[in-house]
C-alpha atoms as a PDB file:
ATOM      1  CA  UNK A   1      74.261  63.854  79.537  1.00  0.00           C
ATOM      2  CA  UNK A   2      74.557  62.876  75.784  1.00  0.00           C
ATOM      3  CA  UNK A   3      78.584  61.858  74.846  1.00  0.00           C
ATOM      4  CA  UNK A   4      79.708  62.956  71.578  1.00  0.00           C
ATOM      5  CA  UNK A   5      82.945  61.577  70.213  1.00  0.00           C
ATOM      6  CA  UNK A   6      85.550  63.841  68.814  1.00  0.00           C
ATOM      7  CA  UNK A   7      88.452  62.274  67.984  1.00  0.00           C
ATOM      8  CA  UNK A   8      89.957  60.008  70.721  1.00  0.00           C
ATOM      9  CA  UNK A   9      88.193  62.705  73.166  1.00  0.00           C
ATOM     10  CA  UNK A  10      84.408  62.097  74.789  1.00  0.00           C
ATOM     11  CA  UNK A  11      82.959  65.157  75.227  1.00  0.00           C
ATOM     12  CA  UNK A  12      79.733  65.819  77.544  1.00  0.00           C
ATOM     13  CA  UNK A  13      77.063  67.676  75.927  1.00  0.00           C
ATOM     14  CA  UNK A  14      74.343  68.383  78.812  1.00  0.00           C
ATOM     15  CA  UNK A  15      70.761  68.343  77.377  1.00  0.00           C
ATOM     16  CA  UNK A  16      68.684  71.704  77.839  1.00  0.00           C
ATOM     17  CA  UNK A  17      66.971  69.939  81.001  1.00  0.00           C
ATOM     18  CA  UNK A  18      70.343  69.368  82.531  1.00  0.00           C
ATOM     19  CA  UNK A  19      71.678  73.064  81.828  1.00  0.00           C
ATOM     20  CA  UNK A  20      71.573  75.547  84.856  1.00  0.00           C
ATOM     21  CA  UNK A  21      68.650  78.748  83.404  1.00  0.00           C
ATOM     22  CA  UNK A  22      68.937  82.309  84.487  1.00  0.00           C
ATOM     23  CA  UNK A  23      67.044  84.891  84.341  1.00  0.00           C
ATOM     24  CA  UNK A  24      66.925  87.915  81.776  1.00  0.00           C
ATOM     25  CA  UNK A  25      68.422  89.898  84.065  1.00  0.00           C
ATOM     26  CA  UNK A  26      71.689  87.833  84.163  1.00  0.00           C
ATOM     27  CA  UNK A  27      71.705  87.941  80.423  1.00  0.00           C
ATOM     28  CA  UNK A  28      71.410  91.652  80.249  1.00  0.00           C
ATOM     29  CA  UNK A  29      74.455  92.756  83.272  1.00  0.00           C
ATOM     30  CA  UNK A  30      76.492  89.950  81.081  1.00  0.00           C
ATOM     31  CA  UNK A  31      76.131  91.421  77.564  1.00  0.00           C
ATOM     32  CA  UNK A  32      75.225  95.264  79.080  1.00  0.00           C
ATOM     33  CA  UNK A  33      71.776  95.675  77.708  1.00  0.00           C
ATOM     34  CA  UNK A  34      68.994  96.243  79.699  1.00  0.00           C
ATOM     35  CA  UNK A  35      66.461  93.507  81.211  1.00  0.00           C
ATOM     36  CA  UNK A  36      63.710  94.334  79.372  1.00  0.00           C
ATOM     37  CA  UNK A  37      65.613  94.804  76.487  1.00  0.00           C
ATOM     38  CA  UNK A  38      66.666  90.924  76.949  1.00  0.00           C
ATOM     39  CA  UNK A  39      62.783  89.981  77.660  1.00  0.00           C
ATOM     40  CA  UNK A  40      61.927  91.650  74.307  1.00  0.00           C
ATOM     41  CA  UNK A  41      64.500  89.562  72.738  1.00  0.00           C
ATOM     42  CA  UNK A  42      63.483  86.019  74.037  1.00  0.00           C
ATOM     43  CA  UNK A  43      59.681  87.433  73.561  1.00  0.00           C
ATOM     44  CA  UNK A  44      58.909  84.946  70.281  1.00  0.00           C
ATOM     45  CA  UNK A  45      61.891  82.864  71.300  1.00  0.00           C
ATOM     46  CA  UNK A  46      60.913  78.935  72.171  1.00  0.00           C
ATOM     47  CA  UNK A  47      62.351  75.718  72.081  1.00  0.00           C
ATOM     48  CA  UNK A  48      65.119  74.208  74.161  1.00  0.00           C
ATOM     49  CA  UNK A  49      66.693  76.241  76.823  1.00  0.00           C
ATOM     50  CA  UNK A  50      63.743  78.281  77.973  1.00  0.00           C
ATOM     51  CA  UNK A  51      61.397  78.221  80.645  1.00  0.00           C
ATOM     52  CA  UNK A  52      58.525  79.822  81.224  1.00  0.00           C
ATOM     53  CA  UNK A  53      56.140  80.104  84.085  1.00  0.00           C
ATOM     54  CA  UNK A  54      53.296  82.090  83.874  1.00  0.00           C
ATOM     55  CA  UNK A  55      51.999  83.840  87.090  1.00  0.00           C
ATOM     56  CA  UNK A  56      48.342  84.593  86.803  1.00  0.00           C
ATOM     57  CA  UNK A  57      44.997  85.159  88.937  1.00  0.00           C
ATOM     58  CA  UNK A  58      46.625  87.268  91.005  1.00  0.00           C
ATOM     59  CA  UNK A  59      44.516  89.266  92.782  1.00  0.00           C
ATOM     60  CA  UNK A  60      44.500  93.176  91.418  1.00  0.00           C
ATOM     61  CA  UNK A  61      47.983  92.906  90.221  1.00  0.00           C
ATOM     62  CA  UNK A  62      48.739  92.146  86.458  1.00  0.00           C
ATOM     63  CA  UNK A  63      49.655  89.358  85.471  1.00  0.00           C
ATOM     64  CA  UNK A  64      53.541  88.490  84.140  1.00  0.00           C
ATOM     65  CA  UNK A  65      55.560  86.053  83.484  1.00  0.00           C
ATOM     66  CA  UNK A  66      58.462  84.826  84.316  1.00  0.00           C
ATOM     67  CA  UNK A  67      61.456  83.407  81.717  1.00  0.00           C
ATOM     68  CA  UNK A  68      64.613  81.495  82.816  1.00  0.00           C
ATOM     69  CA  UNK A  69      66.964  80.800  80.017  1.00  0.00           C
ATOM     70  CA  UNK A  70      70.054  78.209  79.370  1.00  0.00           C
ATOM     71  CA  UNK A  71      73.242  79.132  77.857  1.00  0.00           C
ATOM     72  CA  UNK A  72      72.741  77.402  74.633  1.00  0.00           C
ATOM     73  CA  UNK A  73      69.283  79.600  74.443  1.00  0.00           C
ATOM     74  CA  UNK A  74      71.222  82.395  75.239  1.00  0.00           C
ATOM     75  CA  UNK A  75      74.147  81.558  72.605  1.00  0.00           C
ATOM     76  CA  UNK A  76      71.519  80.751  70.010  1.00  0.00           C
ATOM     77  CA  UNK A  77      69.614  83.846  70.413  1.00  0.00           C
ATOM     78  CA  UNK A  78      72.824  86.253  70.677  1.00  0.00           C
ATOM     79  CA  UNK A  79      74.351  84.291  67.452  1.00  0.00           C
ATOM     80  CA  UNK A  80      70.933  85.916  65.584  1.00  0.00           C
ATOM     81  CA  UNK A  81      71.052  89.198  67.622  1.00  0.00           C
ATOM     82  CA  UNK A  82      74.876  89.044  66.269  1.00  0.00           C
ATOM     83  CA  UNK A  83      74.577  88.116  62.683  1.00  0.00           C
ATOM     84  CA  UNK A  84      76.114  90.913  60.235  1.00  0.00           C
ATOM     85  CA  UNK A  85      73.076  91.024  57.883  1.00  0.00           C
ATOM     86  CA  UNK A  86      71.003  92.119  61.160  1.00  0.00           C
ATOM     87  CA  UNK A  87      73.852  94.848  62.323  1.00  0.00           C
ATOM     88  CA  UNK A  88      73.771  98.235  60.022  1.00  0.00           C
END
């Protein structure tokens, strides 16, 4: 974990490899969209916070993949999904 100093208090920051992920279907029960609505969101989405594992070469089933994502993904992305320019 990274300390940051504010004032006379040390607060823990946990990096994005520390942070617990979940998956989109977490996400979307939390905020009360759908899963793939969630998926769609973190489509283009990379960086710190998400995971992903793709499943392929499996036999006469399509391939997928799977993406876990952080709460500070999660805040990021709902902070753009949130933004008043974006909401009409």
């Amino acid at each position: 974990m990274t300390e940051r100093r504010d004032g006379d208090l040390a607060l823990s920051v946990p990096r994005a490899c520390e942070e617990r992920h979940y998956p989109a279907s977490f996400w979307a029960g939390l905020w009360g969209f759908s899963a793939k609505t969630v998926r769609e969101w973190f489509r283009d989405e990379y960086g710190p916070g998400i995971l992903r594992q793709p499943n392929i070469g499996r036999r006469r089933k399509r391939d997928y993949t799977t993406i876990m994502i952080s709460a500070s993904a999660a805040a990021r992305v709902y902070a753009k999904r949130t933004d008043k320019d974006l909401i009409h």
